[in-house]
C-alpha atoms as a PDB file:
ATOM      1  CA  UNK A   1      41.110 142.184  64.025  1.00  0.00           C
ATOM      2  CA  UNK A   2      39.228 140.945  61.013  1.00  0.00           C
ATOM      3  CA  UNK A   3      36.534 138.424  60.916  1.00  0.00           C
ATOM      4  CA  UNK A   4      39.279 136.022  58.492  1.00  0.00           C
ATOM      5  CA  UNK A   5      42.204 136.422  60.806  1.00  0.00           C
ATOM      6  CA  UNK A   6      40.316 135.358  63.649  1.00  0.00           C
ATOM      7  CA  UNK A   7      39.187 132.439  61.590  1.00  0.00           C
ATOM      8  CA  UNK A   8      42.831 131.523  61.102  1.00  0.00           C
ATOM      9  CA  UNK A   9      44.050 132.122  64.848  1.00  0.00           C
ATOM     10  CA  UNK A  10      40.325 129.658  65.480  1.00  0.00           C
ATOM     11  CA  UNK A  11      41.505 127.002  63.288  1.00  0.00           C
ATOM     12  CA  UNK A  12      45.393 126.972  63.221  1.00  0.00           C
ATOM     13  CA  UNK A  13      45.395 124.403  66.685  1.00  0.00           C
ATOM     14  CA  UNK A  14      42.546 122.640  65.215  1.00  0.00           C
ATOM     15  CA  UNK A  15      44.318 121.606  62.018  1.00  0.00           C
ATOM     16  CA  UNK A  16      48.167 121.686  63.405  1.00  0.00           C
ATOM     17  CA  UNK A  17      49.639 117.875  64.148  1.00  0.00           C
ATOM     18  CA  UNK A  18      50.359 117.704  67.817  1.00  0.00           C
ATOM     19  CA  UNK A  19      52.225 114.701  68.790  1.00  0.00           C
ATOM     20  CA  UNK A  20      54.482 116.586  71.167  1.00  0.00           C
ATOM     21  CA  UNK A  21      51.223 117.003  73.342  1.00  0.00           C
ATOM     22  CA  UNK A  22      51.137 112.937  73.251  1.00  0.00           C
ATOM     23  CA  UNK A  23      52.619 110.680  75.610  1.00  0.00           C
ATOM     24  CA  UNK A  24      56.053 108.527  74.381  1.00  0.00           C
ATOM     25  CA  UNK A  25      54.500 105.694  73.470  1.00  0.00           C
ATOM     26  CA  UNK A  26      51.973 107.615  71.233  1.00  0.00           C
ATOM     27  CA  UNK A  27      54.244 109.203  69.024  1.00  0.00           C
ATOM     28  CA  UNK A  28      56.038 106.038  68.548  1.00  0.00           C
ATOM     29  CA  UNK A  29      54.440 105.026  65.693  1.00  0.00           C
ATOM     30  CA  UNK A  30      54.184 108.020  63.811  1.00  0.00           C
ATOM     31  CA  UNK A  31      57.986 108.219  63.965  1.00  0.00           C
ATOM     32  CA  UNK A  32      58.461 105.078  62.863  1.00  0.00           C
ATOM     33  CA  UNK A  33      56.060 105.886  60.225  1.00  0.00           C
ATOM     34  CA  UNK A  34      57.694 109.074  59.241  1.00  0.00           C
ATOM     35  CA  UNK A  35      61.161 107.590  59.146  1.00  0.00           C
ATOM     36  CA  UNK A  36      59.653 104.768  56.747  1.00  0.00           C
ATOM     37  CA  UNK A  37      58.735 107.118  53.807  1.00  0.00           C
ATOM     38  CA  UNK A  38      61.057 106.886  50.662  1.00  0.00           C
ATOM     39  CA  UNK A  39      63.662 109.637  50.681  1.00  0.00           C
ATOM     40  CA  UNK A  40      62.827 110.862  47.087  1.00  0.00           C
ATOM     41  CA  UNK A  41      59.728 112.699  46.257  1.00  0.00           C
ATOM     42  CA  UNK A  42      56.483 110.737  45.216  1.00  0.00           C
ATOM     43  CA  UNK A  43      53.262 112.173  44.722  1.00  0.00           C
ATOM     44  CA  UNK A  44      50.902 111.549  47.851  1.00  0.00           C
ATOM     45  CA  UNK A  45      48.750 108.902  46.876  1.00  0.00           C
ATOM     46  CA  UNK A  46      52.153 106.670  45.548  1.00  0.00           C
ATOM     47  CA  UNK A  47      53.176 106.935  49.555  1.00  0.00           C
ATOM     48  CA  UNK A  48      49.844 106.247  50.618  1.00  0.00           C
ATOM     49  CA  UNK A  49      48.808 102.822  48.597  1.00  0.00           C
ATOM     50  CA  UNK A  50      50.149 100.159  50.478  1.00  0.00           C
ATOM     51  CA  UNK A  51      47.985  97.695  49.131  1.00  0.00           C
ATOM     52  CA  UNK A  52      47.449  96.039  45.596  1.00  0.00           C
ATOM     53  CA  UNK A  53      45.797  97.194  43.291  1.00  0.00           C
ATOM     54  CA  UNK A  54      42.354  95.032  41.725  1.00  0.00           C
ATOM     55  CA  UNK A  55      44.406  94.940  38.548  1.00  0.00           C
ATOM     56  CA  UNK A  56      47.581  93.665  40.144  1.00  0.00           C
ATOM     57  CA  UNK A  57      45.584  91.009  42.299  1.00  0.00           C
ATOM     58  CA  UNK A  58      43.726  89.837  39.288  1.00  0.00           C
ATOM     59  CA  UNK A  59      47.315  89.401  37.806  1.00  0.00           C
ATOM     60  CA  UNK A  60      48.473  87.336  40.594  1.00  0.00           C
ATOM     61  CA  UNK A  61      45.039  85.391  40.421  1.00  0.00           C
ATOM     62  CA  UNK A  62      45.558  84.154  36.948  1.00  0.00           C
ATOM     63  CA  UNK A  63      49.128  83.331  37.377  1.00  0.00           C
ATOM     64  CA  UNK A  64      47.990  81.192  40.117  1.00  0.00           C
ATOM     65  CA  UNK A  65      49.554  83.990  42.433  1.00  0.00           C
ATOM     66  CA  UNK A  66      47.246  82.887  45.406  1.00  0.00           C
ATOM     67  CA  UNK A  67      44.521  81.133  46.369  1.00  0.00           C
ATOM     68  CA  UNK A  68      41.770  80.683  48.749  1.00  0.00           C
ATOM     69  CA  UNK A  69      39.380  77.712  49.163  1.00  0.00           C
ATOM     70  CA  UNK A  70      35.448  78.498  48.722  1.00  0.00           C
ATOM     71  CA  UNK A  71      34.307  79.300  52.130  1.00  0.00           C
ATOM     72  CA  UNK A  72      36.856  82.255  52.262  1.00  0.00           C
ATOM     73  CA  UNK A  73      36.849  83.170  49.103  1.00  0.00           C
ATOM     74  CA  UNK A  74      32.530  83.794  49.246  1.00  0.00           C
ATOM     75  CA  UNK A  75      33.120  85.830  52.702  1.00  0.00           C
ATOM     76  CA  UNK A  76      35.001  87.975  51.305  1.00  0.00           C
ATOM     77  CA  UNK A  77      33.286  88.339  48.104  1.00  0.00           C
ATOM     78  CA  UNK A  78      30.108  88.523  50.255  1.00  0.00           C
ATOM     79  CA  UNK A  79      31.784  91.715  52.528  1.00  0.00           C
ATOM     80  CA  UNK A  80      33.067  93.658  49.432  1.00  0.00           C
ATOM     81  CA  UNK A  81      29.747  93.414  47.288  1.00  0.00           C
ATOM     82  CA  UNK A  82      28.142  94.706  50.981  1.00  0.00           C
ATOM     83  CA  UNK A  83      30.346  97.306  50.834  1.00  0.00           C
ATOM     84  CA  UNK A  84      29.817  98.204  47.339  1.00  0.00           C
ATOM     85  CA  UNK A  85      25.831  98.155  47.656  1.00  0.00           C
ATOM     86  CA  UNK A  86      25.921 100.426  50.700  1.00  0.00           C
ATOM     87  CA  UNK A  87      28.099 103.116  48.338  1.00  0.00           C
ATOM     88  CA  UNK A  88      25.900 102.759  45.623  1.00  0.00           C
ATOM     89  CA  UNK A  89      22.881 103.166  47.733  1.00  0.00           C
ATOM     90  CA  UNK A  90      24.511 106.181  49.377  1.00  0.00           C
ATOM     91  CA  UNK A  91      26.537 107.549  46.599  1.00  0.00           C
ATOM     92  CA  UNK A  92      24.019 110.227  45.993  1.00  0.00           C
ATOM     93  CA  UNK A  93      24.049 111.635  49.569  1.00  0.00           C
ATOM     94  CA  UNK A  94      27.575 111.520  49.121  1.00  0.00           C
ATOM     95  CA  UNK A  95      27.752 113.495  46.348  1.00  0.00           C
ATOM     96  CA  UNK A  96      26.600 116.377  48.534  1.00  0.00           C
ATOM     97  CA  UNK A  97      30.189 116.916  50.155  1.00  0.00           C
ATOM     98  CA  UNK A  98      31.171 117.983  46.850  1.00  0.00           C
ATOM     99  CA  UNK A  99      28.915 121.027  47.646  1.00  0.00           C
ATOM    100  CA  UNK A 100      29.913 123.978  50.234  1.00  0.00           C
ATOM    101  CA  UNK A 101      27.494 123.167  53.823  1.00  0.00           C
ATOM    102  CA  UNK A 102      24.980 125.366  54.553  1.00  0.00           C
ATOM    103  CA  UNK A 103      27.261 127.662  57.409  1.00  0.00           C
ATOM    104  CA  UNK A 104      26.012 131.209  58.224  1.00  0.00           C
ATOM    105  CA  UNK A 105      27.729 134.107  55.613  1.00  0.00           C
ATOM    106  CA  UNK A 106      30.801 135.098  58.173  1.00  0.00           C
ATOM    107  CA  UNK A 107      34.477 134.565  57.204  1.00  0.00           C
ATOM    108  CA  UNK A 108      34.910 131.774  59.587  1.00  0.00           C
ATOM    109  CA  UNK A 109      31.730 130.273  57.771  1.00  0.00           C
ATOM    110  CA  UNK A 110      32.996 130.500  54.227  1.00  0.00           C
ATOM    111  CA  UNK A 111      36.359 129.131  55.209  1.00  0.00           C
ATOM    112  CA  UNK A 112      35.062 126.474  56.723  1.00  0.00           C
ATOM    113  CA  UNK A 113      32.874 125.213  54.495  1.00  0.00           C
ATOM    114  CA  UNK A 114      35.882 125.631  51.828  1.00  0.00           C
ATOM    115  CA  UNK A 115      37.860 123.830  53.406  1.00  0.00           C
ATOM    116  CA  UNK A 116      35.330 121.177  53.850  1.00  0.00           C
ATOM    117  CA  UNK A 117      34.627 120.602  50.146  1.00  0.00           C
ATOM    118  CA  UNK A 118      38.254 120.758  49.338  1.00  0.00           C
ATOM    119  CA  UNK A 119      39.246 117.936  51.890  1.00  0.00           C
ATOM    120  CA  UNK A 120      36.413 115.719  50.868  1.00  0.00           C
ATOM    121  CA  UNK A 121      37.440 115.766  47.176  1.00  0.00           C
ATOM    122  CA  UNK A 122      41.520 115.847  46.909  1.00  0.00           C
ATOM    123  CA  UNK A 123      43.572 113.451  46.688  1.00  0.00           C
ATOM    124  CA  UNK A 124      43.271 111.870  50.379  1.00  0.00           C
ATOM    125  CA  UNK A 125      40.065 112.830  50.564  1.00  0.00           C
ATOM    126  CA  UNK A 126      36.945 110.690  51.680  1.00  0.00           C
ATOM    127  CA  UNK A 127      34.688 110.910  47.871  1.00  0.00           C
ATOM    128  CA  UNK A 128      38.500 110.272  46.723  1.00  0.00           C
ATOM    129  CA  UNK A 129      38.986 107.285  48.250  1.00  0.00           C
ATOM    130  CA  UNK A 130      35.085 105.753  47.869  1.00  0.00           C
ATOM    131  CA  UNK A 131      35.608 106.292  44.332  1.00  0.00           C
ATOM    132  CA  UNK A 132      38.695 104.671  44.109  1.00  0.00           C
ATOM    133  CA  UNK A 133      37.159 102.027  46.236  1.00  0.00           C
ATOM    134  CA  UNK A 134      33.537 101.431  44.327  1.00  0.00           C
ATOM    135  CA  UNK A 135      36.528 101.244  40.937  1.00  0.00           C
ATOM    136  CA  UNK A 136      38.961  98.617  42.528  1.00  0.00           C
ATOM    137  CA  UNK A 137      36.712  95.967  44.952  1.00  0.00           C
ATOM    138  CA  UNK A 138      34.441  94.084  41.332  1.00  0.00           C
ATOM    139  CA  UNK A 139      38.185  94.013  40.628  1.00  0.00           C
ATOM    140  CA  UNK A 140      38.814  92.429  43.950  1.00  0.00           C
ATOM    141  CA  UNK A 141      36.037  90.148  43.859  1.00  0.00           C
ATOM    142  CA  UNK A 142      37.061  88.827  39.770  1.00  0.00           C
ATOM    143  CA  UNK A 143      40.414  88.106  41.802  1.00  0.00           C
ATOM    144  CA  UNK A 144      38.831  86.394  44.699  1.00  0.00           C
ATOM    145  CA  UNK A 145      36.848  84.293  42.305  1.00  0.00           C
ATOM    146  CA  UNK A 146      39.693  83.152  40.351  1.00  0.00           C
ATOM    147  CA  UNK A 147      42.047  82.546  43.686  1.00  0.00           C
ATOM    148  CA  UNK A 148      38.838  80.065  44.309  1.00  0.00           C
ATOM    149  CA  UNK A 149      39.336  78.436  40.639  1.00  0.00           C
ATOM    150  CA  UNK A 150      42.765  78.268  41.489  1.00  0.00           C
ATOM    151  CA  UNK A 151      42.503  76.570  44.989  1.00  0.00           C
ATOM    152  CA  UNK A 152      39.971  73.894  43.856  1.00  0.00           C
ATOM    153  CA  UNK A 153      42.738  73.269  40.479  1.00  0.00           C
ATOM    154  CA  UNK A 154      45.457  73.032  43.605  1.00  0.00           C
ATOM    155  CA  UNK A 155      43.556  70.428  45.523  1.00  0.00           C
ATOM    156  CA  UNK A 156      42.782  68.253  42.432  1.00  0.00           C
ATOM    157  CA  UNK A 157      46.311  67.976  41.938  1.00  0.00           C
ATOM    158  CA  UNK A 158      47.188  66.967  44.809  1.00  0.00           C
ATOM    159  CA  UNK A 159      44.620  64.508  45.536  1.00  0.00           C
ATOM    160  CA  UNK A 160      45.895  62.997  41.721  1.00  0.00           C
ATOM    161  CA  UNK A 161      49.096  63.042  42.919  1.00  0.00           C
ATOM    162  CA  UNK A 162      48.657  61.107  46.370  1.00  0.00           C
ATOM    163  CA  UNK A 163      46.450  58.960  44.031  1.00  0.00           C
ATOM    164  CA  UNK A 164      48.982  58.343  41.831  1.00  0.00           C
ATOM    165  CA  UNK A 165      51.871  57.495  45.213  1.00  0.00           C
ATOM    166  CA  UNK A 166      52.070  53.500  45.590  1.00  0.00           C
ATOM    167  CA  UNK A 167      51.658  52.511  49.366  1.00  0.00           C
ATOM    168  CA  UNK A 168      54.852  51.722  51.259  1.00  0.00           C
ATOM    169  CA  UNK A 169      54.788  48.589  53.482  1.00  0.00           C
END
């Protein structure tokens, strides 16, 4: 047997989906996540986004979409810009999953560490996603800051209405 089939027969049960292995109320959810999935074909990140996008949000923000009042609105602002600093300070070590591990020379090696860079990198893949992530959230936080505009507008006019309501006796 070669040293590449024997990588294959190593890996298949590592990367094959085992839910018949898992207790009933395990696979539940990944039925009823399966069964949820549009019938027609999209492309895999179209099934996967399940959010909005910072474009879309900012939309809603200036068409007074949502809001959220100022104590809210600077947590969250304050947890996305964390987030953002910690992948700018890292982005550099990051940028090293792009490149094949150091693994020994054998066949199991080389696939592995293929396989590695190519599931860090496509479409669901962790760089993938941090990119996406480090291009939507100042997107997020323009949104969050106009939500706050918009929730101290929505509490001025109400306080001039009930201002402007005569008592009843």
């Amino acid at each position: 047997m070669s040293e590449e089939t024997d990588a294959r027969q190593v890996m298949a049960p590592l990367a094959a989906t085992r839910t018949d292995a898992m207790p009933a109320e395990r696979t539940e959810p990944f039925q009823a996540a399966k069964t949820a999935e549009p019938a027609e074909a999209t492309a895999p990140l179209e099934r996967m986004s399940m959010g909005l996008s910072g474009t879309e949000l900012q939309t809603m923000a200036r068409n007074r979409g949502f809001a959220v009042d100022e104590s809210t609105g600077d947590r969250m602002i304050k947890s996305l810009e964390g987030v953002l600093d910690s992948l700018t300070a890292r982005w550099e070590e990051l940028q090293k999953l792009q490149k094949d591990p150091p693994l020994s020379g054998t066949s199991t090696a080389r696939w592995v560490s293929g396989h590695m860079v190519a599931t860090a990198a496509d479409e669901r893949g962790l760089l993938t996603q941090l990119q996406e992530a480090r291009a939507e959230f100042p997107k997020y936080i323009d949104a969050i800051k106009q939500a706050k505009q918009n929730y101290q507008q929505r509490d001025d006019d109400t306080r001039d209405a009930l201002g402007k309501l005569e008592p009843q006796e």
